[in-house]
Protein backbone atom coordinates (compact mmCIF):
# COMPACT_ATOMS: atom_id res chain seq x y z
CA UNK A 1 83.95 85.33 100.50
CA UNK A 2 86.39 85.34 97.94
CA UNK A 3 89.71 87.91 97.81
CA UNK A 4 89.53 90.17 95.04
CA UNK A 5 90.89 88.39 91.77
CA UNK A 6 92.78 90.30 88.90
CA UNK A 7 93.06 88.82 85.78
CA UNK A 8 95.27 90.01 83.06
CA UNK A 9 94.57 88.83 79.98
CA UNK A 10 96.55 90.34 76.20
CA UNK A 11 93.62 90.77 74.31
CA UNK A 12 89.50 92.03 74.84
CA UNK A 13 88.49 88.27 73.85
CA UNK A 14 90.61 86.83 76.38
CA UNK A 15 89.56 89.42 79.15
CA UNK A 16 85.98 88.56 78.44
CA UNK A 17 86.15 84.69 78.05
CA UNK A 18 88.24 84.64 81.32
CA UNK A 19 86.43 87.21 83.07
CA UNK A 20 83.37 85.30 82.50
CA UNK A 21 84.24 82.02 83.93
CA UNK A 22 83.81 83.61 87.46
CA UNK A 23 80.60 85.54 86.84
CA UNK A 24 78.98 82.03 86.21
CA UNK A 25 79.70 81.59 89.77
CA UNK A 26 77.73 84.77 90.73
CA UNK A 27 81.42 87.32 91.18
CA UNK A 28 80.81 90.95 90.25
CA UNK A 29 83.27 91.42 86.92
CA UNK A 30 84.62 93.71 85.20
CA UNK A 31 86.52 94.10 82.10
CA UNK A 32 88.41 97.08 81.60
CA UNK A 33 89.43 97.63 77.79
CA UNK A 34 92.15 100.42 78.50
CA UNK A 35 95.07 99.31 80.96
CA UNK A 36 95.74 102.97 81.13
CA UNK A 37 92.86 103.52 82.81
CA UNK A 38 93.12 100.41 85.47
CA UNK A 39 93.23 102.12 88.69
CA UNK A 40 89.67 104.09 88.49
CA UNK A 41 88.36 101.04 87.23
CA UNK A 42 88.24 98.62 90.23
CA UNK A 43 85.91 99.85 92.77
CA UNK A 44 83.09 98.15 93.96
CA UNK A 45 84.04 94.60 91.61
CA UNK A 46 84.96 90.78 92.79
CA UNK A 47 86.73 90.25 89.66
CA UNK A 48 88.79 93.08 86.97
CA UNK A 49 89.55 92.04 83.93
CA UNK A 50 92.12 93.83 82.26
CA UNK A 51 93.02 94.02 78.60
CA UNK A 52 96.54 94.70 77.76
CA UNK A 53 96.09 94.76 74.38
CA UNK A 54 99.76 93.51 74.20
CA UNK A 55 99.64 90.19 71.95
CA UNK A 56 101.35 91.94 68.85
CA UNK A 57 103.46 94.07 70.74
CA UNK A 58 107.25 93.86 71.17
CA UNK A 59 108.68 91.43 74.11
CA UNK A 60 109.93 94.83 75.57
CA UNK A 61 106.65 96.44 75.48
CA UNK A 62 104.19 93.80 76.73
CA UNK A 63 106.83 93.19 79.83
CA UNK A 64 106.37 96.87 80.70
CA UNK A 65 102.90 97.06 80.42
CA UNK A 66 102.02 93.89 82.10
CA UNK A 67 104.11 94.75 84.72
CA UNK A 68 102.71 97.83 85.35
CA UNK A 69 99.16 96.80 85.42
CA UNK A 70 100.12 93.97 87.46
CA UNK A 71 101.99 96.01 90.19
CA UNK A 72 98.96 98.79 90.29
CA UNK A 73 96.33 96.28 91.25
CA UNK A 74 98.95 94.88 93.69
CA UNK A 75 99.23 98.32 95.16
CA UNK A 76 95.27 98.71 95.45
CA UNK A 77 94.68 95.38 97.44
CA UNK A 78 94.52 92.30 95.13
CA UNK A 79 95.47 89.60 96.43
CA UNK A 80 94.58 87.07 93.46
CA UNK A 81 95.71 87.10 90.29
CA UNK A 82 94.97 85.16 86.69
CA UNK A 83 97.26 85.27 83.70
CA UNK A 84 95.28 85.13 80.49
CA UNK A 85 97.45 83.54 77.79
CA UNK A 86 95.75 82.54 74.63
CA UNK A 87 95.10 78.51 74.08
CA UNK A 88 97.31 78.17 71.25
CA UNK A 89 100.40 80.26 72.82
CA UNK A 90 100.43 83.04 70.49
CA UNK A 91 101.22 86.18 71.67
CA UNK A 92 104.57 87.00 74.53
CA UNK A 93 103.68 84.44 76.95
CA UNK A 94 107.13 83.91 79.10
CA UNK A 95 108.02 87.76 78.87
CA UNK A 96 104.15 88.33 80.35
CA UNK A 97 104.47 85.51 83.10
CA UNK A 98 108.28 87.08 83.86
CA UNK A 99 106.64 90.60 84.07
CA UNK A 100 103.35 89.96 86.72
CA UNK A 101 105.83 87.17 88.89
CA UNK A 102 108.70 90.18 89.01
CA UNK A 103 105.74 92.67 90.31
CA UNK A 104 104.26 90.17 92.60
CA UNK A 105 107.35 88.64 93.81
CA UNK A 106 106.71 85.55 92.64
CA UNK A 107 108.80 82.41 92.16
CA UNK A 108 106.68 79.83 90.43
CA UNK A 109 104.03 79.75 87.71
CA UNK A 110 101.72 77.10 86.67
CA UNK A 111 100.25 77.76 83.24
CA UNK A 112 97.81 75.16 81.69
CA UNK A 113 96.83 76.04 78.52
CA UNK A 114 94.39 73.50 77.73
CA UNK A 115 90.82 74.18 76.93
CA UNK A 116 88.87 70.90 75.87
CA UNK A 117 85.91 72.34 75.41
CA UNK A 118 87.30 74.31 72.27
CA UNK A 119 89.33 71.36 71.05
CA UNK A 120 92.68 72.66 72.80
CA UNK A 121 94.49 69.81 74.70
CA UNK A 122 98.06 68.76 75.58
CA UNK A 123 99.93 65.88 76.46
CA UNK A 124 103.31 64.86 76.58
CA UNK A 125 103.65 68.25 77.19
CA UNK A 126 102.72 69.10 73.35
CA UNK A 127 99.59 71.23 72.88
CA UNK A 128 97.35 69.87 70.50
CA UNK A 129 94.16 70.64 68.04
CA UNK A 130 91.39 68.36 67.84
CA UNK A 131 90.40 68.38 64.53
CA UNK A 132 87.10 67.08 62.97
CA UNK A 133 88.27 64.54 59.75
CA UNK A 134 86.08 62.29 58.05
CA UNK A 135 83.49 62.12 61.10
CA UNK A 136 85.88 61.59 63.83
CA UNK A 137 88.11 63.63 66.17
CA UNK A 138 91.90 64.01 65.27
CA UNK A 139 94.44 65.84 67.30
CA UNK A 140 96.99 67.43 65.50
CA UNK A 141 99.98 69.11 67.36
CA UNK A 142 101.09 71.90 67.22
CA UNK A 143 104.08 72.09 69.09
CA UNK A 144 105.96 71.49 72.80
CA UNK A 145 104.91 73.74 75.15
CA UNK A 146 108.53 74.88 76.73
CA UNK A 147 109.80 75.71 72.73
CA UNK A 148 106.26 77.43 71.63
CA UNK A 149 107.28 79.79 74.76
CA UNK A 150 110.57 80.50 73.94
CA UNK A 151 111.67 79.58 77.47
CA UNK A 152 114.61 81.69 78.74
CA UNK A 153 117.64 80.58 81.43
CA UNK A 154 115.90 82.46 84.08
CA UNK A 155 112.90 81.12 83.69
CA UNK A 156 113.21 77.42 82.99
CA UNK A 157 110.19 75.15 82.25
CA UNK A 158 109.24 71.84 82.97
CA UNK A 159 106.13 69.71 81.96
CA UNK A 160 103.90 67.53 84.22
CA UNK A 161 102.65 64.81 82.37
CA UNK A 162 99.05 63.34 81.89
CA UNK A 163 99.96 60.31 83.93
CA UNK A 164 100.98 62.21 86.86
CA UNK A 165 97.56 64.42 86.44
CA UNK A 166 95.51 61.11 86.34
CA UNK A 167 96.81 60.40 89.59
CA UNK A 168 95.28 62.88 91.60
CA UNK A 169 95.59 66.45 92.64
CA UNK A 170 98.25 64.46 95.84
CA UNK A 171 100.74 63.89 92.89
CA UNK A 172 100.02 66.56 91.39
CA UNK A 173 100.98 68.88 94.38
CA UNK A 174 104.33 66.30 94.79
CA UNK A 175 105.07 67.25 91.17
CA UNK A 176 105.11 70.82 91.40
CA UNK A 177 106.41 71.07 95.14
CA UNK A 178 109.91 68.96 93.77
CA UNK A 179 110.08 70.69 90.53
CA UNK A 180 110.15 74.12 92.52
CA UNK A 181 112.57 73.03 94.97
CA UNK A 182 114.58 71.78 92.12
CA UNK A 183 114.67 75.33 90.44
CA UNK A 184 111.84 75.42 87.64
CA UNK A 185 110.03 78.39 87.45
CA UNK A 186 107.38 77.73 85.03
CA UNK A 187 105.50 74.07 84.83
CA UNK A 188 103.06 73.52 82.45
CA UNK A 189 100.68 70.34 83.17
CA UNK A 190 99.12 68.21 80.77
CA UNK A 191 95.43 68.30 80.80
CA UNK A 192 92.94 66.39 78.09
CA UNK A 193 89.02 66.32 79.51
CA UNK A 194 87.76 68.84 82.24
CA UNK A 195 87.97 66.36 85.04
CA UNK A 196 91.79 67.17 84.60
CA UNK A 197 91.61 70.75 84.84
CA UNK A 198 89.34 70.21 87.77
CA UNK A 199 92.14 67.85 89.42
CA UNK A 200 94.42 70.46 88.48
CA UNK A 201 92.39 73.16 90.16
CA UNK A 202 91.86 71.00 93.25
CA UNK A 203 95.98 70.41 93.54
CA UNK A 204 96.32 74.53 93.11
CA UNK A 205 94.23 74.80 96.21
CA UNK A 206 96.27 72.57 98.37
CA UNK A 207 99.53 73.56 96.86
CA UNK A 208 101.99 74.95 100.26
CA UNK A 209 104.02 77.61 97.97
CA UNK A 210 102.73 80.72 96.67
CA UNK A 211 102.17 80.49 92.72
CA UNK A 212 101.22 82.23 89.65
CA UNK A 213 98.33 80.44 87.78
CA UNK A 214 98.11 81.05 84.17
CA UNK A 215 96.14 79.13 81.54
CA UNK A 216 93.01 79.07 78.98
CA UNK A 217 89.61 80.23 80.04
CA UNK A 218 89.35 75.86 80.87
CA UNK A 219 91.55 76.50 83.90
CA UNK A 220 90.06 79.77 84.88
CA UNK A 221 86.56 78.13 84.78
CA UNK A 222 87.57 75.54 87.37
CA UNK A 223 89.81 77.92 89.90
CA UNK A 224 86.78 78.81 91.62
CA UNK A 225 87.38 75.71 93.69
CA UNK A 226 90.91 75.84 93.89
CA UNK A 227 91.06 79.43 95.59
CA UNK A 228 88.18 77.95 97.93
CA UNK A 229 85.78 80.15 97.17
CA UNK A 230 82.97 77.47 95.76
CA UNK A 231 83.43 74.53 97.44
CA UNK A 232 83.93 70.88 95.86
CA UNK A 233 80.16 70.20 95.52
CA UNK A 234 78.84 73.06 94.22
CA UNK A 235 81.28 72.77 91.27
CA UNK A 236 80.47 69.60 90.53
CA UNK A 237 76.91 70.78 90.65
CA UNK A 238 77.45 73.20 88.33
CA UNK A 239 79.65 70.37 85.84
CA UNK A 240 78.21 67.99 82.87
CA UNK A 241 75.35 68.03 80.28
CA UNK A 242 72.71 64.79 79.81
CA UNK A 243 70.79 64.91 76.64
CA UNK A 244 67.98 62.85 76.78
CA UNK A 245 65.59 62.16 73.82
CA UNK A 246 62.61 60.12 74.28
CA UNK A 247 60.87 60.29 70.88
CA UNK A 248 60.86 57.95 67.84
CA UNK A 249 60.49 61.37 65.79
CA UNK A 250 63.11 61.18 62.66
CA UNK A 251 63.43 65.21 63.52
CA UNK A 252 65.00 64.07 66.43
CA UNK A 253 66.65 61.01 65.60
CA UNK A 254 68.75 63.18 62.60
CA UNK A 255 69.32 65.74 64.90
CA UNK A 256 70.95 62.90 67.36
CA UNK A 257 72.80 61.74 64.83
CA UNK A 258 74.79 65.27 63.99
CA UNK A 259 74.89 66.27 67.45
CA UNK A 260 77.29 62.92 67.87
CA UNK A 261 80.45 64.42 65.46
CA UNK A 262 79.98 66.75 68.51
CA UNK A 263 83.36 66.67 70.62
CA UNK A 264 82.99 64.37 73.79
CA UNK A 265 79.39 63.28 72.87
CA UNK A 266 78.83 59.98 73.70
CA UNK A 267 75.94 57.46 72.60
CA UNK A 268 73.96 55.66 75.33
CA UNK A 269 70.98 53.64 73.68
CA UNK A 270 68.82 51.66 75.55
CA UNK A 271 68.01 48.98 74.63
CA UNK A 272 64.24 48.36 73.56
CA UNK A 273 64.34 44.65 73.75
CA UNK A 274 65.06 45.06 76.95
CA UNK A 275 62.24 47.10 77.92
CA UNK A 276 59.86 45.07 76.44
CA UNK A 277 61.04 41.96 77.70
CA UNK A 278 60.53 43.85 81.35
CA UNK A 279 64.12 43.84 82.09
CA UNK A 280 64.07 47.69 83.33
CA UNK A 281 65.69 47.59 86.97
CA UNK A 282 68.46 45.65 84.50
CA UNK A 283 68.67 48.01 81.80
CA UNK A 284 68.38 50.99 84.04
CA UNK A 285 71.70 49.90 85.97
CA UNK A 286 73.37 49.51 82.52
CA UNK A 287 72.63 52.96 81.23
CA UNK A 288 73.57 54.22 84.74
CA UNK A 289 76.81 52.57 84.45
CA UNK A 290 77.56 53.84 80.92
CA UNK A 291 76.88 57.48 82.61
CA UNK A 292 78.42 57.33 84.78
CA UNK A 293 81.86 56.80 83.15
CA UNK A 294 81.12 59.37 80.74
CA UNK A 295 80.56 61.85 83.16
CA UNK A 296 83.93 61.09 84.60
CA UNK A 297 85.93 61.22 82.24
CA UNK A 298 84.37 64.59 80.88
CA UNK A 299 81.99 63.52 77.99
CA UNK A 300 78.34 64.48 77.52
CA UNK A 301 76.09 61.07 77.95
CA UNK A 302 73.37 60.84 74.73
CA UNK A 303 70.60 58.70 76.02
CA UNK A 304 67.77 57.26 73.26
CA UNK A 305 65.92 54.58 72.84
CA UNK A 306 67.84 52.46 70.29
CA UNK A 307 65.14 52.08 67.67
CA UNK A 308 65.43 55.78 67.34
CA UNK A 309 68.21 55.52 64.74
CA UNK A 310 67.82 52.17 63.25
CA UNK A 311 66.22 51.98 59.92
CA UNK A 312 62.63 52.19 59.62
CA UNK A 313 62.33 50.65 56.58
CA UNK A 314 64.20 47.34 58.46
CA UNK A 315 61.33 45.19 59.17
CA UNK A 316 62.43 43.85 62.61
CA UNK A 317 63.10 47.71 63.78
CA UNK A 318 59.93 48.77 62.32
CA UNK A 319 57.81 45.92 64.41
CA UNK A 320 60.09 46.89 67.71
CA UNK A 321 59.49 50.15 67.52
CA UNK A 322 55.13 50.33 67.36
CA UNK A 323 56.28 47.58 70.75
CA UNK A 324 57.60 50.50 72.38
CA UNK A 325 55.17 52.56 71.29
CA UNK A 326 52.85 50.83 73.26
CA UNK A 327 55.01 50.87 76.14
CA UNK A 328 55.79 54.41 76.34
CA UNK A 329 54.87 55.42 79.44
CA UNK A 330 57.08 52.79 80.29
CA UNK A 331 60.01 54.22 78.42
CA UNK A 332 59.51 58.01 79.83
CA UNK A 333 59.02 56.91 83.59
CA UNK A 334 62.48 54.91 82.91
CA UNK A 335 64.39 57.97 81.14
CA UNK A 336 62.89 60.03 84.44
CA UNK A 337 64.60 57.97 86.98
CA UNK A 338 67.64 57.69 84.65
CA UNK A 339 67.79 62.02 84.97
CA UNK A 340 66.88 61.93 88.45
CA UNK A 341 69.74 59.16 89.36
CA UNK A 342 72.16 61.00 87.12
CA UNK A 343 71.81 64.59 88.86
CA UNK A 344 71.62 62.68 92.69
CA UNK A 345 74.73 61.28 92.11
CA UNK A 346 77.14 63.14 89.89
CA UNK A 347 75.52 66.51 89.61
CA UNK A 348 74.15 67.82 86.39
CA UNK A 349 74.86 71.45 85.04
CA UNK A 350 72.74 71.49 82.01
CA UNK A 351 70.16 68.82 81.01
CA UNK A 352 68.59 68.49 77.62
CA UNK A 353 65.63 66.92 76.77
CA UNK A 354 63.97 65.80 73.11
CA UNK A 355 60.16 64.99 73.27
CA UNK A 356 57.32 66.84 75.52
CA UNK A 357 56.13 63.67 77.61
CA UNK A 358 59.95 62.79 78.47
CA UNK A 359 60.42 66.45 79.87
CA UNK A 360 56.96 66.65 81.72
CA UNK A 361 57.83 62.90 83.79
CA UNK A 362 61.32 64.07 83.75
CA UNK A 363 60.11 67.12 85.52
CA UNK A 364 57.51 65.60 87.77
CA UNK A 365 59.93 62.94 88.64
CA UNK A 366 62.93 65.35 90.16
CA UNK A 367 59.82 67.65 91.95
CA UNK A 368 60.48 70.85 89.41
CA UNK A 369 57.81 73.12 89.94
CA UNK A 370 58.88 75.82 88.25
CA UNK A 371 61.19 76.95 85.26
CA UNK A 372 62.64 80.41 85.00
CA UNK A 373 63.04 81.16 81.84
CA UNK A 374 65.98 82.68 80.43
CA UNK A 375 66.15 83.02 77.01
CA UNK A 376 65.60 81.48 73.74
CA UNK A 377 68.85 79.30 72.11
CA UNK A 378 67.20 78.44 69.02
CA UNK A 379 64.29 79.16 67.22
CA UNK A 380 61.23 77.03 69.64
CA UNK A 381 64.00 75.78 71.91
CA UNK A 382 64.31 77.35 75.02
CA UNK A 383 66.45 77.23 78.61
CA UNK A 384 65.58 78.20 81.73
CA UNK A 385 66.57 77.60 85.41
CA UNK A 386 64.58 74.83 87.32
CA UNK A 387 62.94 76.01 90.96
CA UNK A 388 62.16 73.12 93.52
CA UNK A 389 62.72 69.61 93.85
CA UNK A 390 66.76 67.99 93.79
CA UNK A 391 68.05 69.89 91.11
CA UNK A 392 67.00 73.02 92.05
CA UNK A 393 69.29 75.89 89.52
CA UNK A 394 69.56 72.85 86.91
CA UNK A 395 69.45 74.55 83.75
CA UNK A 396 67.00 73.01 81.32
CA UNK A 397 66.69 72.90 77.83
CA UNK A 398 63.57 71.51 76.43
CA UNK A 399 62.52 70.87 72.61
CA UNK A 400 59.75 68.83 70.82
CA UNK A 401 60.17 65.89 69.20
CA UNK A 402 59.59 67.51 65.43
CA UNK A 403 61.12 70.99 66.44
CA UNK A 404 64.31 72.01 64.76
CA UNK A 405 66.81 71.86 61.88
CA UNK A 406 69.27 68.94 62.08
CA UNK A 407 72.08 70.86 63.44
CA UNK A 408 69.88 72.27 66.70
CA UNK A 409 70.60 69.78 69.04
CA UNK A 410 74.26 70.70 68.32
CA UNK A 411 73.67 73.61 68.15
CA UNK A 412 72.56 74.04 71.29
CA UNK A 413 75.62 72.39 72.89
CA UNK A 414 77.47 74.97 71.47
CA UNK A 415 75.52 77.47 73.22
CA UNK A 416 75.27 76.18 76.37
């Protein structure tokens, strides 16, 4: 069972976005809009969320009333606590970290403030933008970290680099443990995809020093593990998207093709020669490779066919494709063992799937019996929960072939 967690956050859209990282994970939470009103607030709740409201205050004023609010849920039993900063620093960040480590008598406080999933990143110690130019992904920086923060002499900052990160959540807990001794107060830590902020979380949870974490909602949504209250397999469980599309529908196949200028989309075709040639067991250890990497290094794995997007008017793609046609089954029983194989061995959170007789062998395949609905993402696109067979929670999202606009698929990764 997890201690009570506090998280103070300077504005309502940073109390929500942070307060909802540990709902996902079933915590009662509760965001309270007036920090005034803090202490009759708390009862009965996993996880407070408090709004400050202090971004566009003075220095002077958001130390107070951070301070305060930070030392009243002290007082009433919390033992865990979450500084909300925003993801591109603006706002009082050291005077806010300064006010909840002089109430809680901390020393040390790790703030991360990347968030890949929104395009916030940093290395080098440099948060950065990812920016969409001329159909590919371009980050621009904004500035160093330690400068952006206006880092004082009593609170001196240092920076753990992406290397160090990439090394594990061992060096990770070296870095900070020496740095501390050392006298830094404040270390930010470089973090790119979410398999860093999960390494990050991971070294949190083993660090021997009591700390201050601060960060993005990216962090936040990975702590869960790091406080050991969800243990290592149930978050990743609850980690990655597949999209799967087993049509030759040109819905689908321009819908494929916008949902790649996604960020961290990456194309897996397979390939139909292949298939027809009856080199499956091949082709299927392939694809499973090229998953598997993707899913590692925090991208979302796009499996088609690869006649989907060639041209139809090209002879030699026209003749390949009616080939698979008459294959199909083929092709559908292949993408089935491909989901199944993905979700046994690195755990899927969402999976998407283009075409009805991919999702019904997809289905049969991993023993779903039942979907729970949920609720509707798009127009004729809908997610629910699975019930039964290996991915039992798996949250599905299901769409036919010649359903949608050609932004839905992306669409729909937004929304997940």
């Amino acid at each position: 069972m997890m201690e009570r967690l506090a998280i103070i956050a300077d504005n309502l859209i940073g109390a929500n976005d942070a307060g909802v990282q540990f709902r996902k994970f079933g915590f009662s939470t509760q965001v309270v809009l007036n920090h005034l009103d803090v202490v009759g607030r708390c009862a009965g709740v996993d996880v407070i969320s408090v709004n400050t409201n202090s971004r566009t205050v003075s220095a002077a004023v958001a130390y107070d009333r951070v301070n305060q609010v930070a030392a009243a849920l002290h007082k009433l039993g919390f033992k865990r606590f979450y500084k909300k900063i925003d993801s591109t620093l603006r706002g009082n960040i050291i005077e806010e970290l300064q006010a909840m480590m002089d109430a809680l008598a901390l020393t040390l406080a790790v703030i991360v403030p990347s968030y890949p999933a929104h395009g916030r990143i940093v290395e080098n110690g440099y948060l950065q933008l990812v920016q969409e130019w001329g159909g590919s992904s371009v980050p621009v920086p904004v500035g160093y970290i330690p400068s952006i923060i206006r880092c004082s002499p009593s609170l001196p900052v240092a920076v753990i680099d992406l290397n160090d990160v990439r090394q594990g959540e061992k060096k990770i807990v070296q870095k900070i443990t020496a740095l501390h001794t050392a006298g830094i107060r404040v270390i930010a830590i470089d973090a790119v995809t979410e398999v860093d902020l999960r390494n990050i979380a991971v070294a949190l949870c083993r660090l021997p020093l009591p700390y201050l974490a601060a960060g993005s909602s990216g962090l936040a949504g990975s702590l869960p593990i790091a406080w050991k209250v969800v243990n290592q397999a149930i978050l990743s469980a609850r980690q990655g998207t597949l999209v799967v599309a087993g049509t030759l529908n040109q819905v689908t196949a321009e819908q494929i093709t916008s949902m790649l200028d996604y960020p961290d989309t990456e194309l897996i075709p397979i390939q139909a020669a292949a298939i027809y040639a009856g080199r499956i067991a091949e082709e299927q250890a392939r694809v499973m490779t090229s998953i598997g990497a993707a899913l590692i290094n925090g991208r979302i794995p796009v499996v088609v066919i690869d006649t989907l997007l060639e041209n139809r008017n090209h002879t030699d793609a026209l003749s390949l494709s009616v080939q698979v046609q008459k294959v199909g089954h083929i092709v559908t029983a292949l993408l089935a063992h491909i989901a199944k194989e993905t979700a046994e061995q690195h755990g899927l959170c969402n999976l998407v799937i283009s075409g009805g007789g991919t999702a019904t062998s997809i289905c049969q395949t991993l023993g779903i019996t039942v979907i729970d609905l949920e609720r509707e993402l798009l127009a004729g696109i809908p997610i629910g929960k699975a019930v039964g067979g290996h991915c039992d929670g798996l949250h599905l999202v299901t769409k036919a072939g010649g359903f949608g606009k050609r932004n839905s698929l992306r669409k729909v990764l937004e929304l997940l």
